[in-house]
N, C-alpha and C. Protein backbone atom coordinates (compact mmCIF):
# COMPACT_ATOMS: atom_id res chain seq x y z
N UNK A 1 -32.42 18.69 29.25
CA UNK A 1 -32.46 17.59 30.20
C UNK A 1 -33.90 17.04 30.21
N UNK A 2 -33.97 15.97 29.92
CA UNK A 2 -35.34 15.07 30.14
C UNK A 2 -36.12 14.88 31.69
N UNK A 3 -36.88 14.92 31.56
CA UNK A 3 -38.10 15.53 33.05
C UNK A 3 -37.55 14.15 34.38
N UNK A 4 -37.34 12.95 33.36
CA UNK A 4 -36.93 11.90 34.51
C UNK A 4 -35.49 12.31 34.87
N UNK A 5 -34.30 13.08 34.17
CA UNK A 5 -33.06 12.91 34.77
C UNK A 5 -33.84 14.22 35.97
N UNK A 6 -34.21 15.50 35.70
CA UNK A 6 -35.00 16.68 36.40
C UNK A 6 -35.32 16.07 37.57
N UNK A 7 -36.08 14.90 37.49
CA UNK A 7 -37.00 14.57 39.10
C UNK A 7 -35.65 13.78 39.88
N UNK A 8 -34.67 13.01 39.00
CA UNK A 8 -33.75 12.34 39.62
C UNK A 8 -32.71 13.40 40.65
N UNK A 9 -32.46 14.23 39.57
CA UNK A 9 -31.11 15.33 40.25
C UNK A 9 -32.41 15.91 40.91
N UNK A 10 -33.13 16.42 41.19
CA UNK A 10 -34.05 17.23 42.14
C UNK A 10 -34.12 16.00 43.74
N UNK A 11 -34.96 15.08 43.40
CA UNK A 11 -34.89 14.18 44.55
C UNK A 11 -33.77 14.17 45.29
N UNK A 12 -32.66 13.56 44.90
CA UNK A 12 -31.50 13.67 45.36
C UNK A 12 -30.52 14.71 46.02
N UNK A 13 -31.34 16.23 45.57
CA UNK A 13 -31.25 17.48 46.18
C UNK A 13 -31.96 17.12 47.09
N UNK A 14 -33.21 16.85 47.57
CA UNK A 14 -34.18 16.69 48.84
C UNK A 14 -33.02 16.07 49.49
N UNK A 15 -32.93 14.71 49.40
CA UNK A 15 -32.23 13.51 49.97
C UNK A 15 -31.23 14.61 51.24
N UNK A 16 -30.27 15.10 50.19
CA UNK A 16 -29.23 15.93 50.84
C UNK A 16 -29.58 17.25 51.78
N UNK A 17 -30.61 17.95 51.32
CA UNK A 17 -31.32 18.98 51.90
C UNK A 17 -31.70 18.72 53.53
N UNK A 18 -32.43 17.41 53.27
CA UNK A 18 -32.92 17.05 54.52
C UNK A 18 -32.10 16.23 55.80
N UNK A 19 -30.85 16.14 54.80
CA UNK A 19 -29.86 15.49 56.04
C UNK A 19 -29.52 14.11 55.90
N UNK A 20 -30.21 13.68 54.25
CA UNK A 20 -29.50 12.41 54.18
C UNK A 20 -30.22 11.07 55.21
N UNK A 21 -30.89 11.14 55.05
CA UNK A 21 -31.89 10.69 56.01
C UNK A 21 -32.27 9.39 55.06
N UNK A 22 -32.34 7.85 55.07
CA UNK A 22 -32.46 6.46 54.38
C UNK A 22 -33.83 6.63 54.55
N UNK A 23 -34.08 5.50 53.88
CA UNK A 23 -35.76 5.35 53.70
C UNK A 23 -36.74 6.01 53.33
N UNK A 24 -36.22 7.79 52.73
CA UNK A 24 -37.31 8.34 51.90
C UNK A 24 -37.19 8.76 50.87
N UNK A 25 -36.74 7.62 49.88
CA UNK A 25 -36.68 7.66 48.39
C UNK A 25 -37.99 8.09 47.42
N UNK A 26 -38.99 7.40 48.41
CA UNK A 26 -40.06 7.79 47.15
C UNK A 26 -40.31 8.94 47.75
N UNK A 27 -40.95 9.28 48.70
CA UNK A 27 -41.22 11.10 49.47
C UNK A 27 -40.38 11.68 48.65
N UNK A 28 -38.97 11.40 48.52
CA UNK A 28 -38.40 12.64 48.06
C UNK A 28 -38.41 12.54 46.55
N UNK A 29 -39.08 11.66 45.64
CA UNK A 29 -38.80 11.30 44.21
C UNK A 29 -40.72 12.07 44.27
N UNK A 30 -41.57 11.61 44.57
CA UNK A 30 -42.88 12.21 44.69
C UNK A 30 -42.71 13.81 44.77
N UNK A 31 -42.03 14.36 45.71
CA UNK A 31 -42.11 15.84 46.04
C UNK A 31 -41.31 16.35 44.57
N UNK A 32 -40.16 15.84 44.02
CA UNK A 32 -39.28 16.24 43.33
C UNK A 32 -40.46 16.39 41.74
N UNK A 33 -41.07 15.43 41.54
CA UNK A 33 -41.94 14.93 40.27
C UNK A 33 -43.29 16.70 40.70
N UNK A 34 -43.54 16.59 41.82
CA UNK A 34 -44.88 17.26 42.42
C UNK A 34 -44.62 19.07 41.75
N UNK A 35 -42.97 19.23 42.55
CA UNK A 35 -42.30 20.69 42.43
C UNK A 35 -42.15 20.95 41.14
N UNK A 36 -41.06 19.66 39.71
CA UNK A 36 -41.19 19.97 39.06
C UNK A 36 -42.47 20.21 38.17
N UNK A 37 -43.79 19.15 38.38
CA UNK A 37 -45.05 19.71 37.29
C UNK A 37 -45.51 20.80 37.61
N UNK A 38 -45.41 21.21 38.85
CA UNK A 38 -45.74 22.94 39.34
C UNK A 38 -45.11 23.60 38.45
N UNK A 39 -43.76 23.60 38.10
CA UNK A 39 -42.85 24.85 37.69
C UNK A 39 -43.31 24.67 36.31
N UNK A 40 -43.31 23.46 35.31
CA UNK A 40 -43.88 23.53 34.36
C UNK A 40 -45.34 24.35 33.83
N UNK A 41 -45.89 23.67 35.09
CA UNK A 41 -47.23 24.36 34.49
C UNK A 41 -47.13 25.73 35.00
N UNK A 42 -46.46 26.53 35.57
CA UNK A 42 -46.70 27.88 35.50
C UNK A 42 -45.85 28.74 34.55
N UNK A 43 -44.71 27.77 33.61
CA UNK A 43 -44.15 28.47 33.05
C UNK A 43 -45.44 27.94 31.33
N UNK A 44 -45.68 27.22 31.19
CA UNK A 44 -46.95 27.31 30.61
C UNK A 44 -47.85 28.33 30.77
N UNK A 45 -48.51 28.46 31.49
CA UNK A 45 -49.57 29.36 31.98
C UNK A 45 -48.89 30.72 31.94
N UNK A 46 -47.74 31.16 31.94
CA UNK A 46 -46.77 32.28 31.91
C UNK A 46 -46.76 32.44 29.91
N UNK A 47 -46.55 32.00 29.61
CA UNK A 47 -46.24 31.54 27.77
C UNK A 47 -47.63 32.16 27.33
N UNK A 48 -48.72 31.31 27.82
CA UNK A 48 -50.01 31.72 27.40
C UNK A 48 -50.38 33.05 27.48
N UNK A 49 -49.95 33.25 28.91
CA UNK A 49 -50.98 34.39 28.95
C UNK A 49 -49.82 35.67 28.24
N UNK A 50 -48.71 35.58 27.77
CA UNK A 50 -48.06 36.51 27.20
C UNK A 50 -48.38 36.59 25.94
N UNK A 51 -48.60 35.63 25.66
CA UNK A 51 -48.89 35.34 23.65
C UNK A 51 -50.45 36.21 23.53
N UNK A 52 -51.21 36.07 24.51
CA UNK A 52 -53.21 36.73 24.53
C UNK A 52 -52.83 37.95 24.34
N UNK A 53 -53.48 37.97 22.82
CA UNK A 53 -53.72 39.91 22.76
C UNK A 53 -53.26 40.88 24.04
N UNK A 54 -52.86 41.84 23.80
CA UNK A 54 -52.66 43.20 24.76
C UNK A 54 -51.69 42.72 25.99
N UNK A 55 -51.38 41.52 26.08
CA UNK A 55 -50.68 41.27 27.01
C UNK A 55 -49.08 41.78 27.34
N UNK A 56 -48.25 42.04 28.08
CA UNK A 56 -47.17 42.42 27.77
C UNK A 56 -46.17 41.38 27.43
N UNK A 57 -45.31 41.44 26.35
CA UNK A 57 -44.72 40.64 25.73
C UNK A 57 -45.24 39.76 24.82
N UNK A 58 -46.70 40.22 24.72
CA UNK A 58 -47.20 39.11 23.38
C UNK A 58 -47.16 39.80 22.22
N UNK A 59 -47.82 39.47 21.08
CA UNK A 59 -47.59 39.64 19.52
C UNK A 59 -48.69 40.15 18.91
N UNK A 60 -49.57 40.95 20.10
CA UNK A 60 -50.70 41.76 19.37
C UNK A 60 -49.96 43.39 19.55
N UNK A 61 -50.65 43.79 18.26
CA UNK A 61 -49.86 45.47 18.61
C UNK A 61 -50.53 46.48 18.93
N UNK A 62 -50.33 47.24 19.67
CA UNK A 62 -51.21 48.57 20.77
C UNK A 62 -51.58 48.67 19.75
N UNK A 63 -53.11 49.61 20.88
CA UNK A 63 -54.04 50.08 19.92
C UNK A 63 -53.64 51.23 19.85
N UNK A 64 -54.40 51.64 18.53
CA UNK A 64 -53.70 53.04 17.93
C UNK A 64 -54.22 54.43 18.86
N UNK A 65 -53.21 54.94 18.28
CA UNK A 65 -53.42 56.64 19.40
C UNK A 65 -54.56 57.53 18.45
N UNK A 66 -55.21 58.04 19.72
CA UNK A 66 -56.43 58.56 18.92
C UNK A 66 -56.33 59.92 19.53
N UNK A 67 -56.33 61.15 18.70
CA UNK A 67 -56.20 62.64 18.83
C UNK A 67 -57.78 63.10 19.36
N UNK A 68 -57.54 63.72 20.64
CA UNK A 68 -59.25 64.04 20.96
C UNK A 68 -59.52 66.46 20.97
N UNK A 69 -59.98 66.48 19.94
CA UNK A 69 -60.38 67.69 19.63
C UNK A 69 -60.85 68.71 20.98
């Protein structure tokens, strides 16, 4: 789904959430645009920091086991 249908079906969740209430199309198209670049950017920032060395679920491999005498 493309980010404008996302903010459309999201807004329109507000719309209904709040009781259907006229006259706050853009409030609820602003909040909808606001919530979704939040969720983006933390599922970004989630991606990143899994891929960084030692991280869990990224693609660097433990360090090796070392035998102590």
């Amino acid at each position: 789904m493309d980010r404008r249908t996302e903010i459309e079906r999201l807004a329109y969740e507000l719309y209904e959430k709040s009781g259907r209430i006229g006259g706050r199309e853009l409030d609820n198209w602003v909040e909808a645009e606001r919530l979704i670049s939040s969720y983006v950017a933390e599922m970004k920032m989630s991606r990143e920091k899994a891929a960084k060395p030692g991280a869990v679920g990224g693609t660097a491999k433990p360090p090796a086991k070392t035998t102590q005498s």
